[in-house]
C-alpha atoms as a PDB file:
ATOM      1  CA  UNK A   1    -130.949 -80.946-187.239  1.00  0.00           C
ATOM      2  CA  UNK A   2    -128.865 -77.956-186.674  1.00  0.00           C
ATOM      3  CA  UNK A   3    -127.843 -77.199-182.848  1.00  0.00           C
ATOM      4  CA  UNK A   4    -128.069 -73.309-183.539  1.00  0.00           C
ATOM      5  CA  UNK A   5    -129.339 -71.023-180.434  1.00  0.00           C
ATOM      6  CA  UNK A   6    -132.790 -70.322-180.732  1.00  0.00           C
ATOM      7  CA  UNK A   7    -133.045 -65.950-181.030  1.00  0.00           C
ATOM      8  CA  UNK A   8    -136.988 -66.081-180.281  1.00  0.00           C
ATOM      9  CA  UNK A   9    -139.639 -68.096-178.929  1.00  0.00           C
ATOM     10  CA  UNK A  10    -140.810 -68.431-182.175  1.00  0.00           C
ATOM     11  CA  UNK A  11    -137.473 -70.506-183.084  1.00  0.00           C
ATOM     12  CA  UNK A  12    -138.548 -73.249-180.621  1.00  0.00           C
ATOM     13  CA  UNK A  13    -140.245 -76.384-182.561  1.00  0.00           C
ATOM     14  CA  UNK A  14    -141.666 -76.375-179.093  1.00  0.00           C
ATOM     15  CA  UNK A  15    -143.602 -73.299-178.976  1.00  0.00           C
ATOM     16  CA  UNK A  16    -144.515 -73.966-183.075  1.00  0.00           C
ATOM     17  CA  UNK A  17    -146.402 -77.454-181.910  1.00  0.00           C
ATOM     18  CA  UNK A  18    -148.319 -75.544-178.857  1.00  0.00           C
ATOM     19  CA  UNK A  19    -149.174 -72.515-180.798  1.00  0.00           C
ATOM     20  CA  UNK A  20    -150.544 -75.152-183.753  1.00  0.00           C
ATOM     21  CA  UNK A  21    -152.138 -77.093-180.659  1.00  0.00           C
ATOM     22  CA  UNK A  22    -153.604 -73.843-179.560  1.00  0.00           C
ATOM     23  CA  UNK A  23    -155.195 -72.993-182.750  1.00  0.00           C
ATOM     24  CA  UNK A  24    -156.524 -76.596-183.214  1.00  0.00           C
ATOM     25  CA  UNK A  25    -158.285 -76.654-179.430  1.00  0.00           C
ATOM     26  CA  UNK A  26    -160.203 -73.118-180.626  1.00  0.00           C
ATOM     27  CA  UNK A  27    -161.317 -74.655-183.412  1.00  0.00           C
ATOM     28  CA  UNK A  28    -162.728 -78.114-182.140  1.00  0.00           C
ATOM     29  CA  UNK A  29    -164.204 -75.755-179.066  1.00  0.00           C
ATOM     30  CA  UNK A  30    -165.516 -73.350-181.151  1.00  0.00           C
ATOM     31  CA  UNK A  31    -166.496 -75.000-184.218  1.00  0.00           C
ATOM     32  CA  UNK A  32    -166.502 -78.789-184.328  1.00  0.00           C
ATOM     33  CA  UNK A  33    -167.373 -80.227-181.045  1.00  0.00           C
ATOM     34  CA  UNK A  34    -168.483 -78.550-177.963  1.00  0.00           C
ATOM     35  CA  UNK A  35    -172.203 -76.931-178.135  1.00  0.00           C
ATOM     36  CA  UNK A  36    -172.310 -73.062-177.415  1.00  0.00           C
ATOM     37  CA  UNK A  37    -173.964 -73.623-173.995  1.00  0.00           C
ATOM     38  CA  UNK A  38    -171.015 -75.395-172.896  1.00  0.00           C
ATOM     39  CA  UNK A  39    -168.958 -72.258-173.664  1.00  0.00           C
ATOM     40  CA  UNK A  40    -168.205 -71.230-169.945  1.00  0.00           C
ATOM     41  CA  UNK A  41    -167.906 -74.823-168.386  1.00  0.00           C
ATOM     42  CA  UNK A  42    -165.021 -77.639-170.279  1.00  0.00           C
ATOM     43  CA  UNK A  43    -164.419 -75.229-173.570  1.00  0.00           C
ATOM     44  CA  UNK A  44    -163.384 -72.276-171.247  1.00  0.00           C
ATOM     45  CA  UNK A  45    -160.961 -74.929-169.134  1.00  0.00           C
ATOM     46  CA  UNK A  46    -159.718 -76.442-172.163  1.00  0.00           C
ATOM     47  CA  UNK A  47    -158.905 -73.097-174.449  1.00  0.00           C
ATOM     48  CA  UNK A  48    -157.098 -71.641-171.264  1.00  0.00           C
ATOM     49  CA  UNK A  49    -155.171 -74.554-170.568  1.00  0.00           C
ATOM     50  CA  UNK A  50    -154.084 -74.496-174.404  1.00  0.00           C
ATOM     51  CA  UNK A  51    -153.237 -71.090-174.509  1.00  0.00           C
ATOM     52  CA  UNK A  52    -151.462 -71.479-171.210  1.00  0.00           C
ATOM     53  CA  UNK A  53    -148.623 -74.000-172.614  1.00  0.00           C
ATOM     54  CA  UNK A  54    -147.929 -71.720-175.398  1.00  0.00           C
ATOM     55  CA  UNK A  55    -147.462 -68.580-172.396  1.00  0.00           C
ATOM     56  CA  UNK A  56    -145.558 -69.878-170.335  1.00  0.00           C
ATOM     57  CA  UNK A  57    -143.509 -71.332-173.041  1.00  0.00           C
ATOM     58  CA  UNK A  58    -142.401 -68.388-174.242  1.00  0.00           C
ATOM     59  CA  UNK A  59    -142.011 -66.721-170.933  1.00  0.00           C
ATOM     60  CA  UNK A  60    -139.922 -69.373-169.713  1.00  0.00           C
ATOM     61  CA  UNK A  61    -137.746 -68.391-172.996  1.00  0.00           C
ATOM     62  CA  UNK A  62    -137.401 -65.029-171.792  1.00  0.00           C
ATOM     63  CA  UNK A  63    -135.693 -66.052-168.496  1.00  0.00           C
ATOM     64  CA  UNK A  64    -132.446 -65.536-168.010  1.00  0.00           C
ATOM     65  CA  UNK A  65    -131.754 -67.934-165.202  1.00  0.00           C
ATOM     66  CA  UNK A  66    -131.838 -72.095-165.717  1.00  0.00           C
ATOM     67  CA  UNK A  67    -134.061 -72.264-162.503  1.00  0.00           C
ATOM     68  CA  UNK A  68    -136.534 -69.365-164.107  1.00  0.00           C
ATOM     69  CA  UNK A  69    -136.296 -71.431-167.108  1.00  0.00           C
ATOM     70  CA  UNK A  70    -137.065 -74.641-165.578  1.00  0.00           C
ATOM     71  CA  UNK A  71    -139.850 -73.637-163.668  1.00  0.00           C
ATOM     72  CA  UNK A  72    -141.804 -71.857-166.642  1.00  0.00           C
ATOM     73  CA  UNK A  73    -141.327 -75.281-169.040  1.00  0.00           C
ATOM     74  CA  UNK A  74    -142.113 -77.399-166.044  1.00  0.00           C
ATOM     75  CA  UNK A  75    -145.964 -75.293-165.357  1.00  0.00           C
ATOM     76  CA  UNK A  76    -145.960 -75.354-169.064  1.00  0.00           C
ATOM     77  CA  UNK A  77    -146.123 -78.872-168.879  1.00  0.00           C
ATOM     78  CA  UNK A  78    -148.184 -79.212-165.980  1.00  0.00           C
ATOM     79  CA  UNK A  79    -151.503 -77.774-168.173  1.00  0.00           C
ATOM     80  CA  UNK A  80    -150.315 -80.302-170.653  1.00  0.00           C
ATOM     81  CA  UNK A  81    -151.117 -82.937-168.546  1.00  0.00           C
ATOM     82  CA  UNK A  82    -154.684 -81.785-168.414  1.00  0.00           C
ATOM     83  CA  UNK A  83    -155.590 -81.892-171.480  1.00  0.00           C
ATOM     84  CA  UNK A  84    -156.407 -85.669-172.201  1.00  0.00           C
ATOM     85  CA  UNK A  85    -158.818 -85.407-169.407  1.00  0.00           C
ATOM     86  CA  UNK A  86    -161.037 -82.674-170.408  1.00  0.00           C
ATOM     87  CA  UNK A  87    -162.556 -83.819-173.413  1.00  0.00           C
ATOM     88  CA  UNK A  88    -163.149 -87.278-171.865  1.00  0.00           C
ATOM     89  CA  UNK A  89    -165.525 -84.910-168.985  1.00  0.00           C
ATOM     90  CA  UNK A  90    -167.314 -83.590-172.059  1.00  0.00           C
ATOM     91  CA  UNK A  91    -167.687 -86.753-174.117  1.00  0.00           C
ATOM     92  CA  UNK A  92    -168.684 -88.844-170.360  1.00  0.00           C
ATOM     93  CA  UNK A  93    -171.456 -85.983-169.347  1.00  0.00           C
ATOM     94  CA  UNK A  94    -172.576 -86.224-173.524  1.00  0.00           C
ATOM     95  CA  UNK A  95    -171.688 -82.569-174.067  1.00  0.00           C
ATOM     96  CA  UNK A  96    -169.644 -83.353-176.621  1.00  0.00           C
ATOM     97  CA  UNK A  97    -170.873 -86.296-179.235  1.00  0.00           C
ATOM     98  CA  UNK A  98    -167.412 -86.310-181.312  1.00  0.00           C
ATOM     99  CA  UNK A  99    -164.775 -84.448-178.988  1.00  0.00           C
ATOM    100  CA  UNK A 100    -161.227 -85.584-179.915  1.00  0.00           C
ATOM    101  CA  UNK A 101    -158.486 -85.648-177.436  1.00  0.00           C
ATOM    102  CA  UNK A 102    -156.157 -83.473-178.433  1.00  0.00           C
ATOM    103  CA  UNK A 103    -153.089 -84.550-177.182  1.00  0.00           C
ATOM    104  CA  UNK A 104    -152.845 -88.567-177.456  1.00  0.00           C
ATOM    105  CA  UNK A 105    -152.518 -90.329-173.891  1.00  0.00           C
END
């Protein structure tokens, strides 16, 4: 793998996975797993916590300073961590009969 400087967000395999990730969360909300009613309540959590990796990915990119940088990747990351939980909410409270998790645990 080349070490060549990444010139946009879009250049980070990073950002790539969690826009992918982002685009497979709509889908299972949307159109696989989660009834409509449920569209305000675990779907709503679990679409903005998606789209909110991918955000502050690329805002921490923009940063100039490491610390900026840091701190960006590191709330990234935090809404990461959520995501294994919420489908295991829907799935417990039968909302959801076949919600994957999306990130593995």
């Amino acid at each position: 793998m080349d070490n060549v400087a990444a010139k946009s967000f879009r250049d980070l395999i990073v950002w790539q996975k969690a826009h992918t990730f982002v685009l497979n969360v709509y889908r299972v909300c949307v159109s696989e797993g989660f009834p409509a009613d449920e569209r305000y309540g675990v779907t709503s959590q679990l679409r903005r916590a998606a789209v909110s990796i991918a955000a502050n990915i690329v805002e921490g990119f923009r940063k100039r300073g490491p610390a900026d940088k840091l701190r960006f990747f590191n709330i990234a990351q935090g809404f990461g961590g959520r995501m294994p939980l919420l489908p295991r909410i829907g799935s417990r409270f039968e909302v959801c009969g076949h919600c994957p998790t999306p990130i593995p645990t």
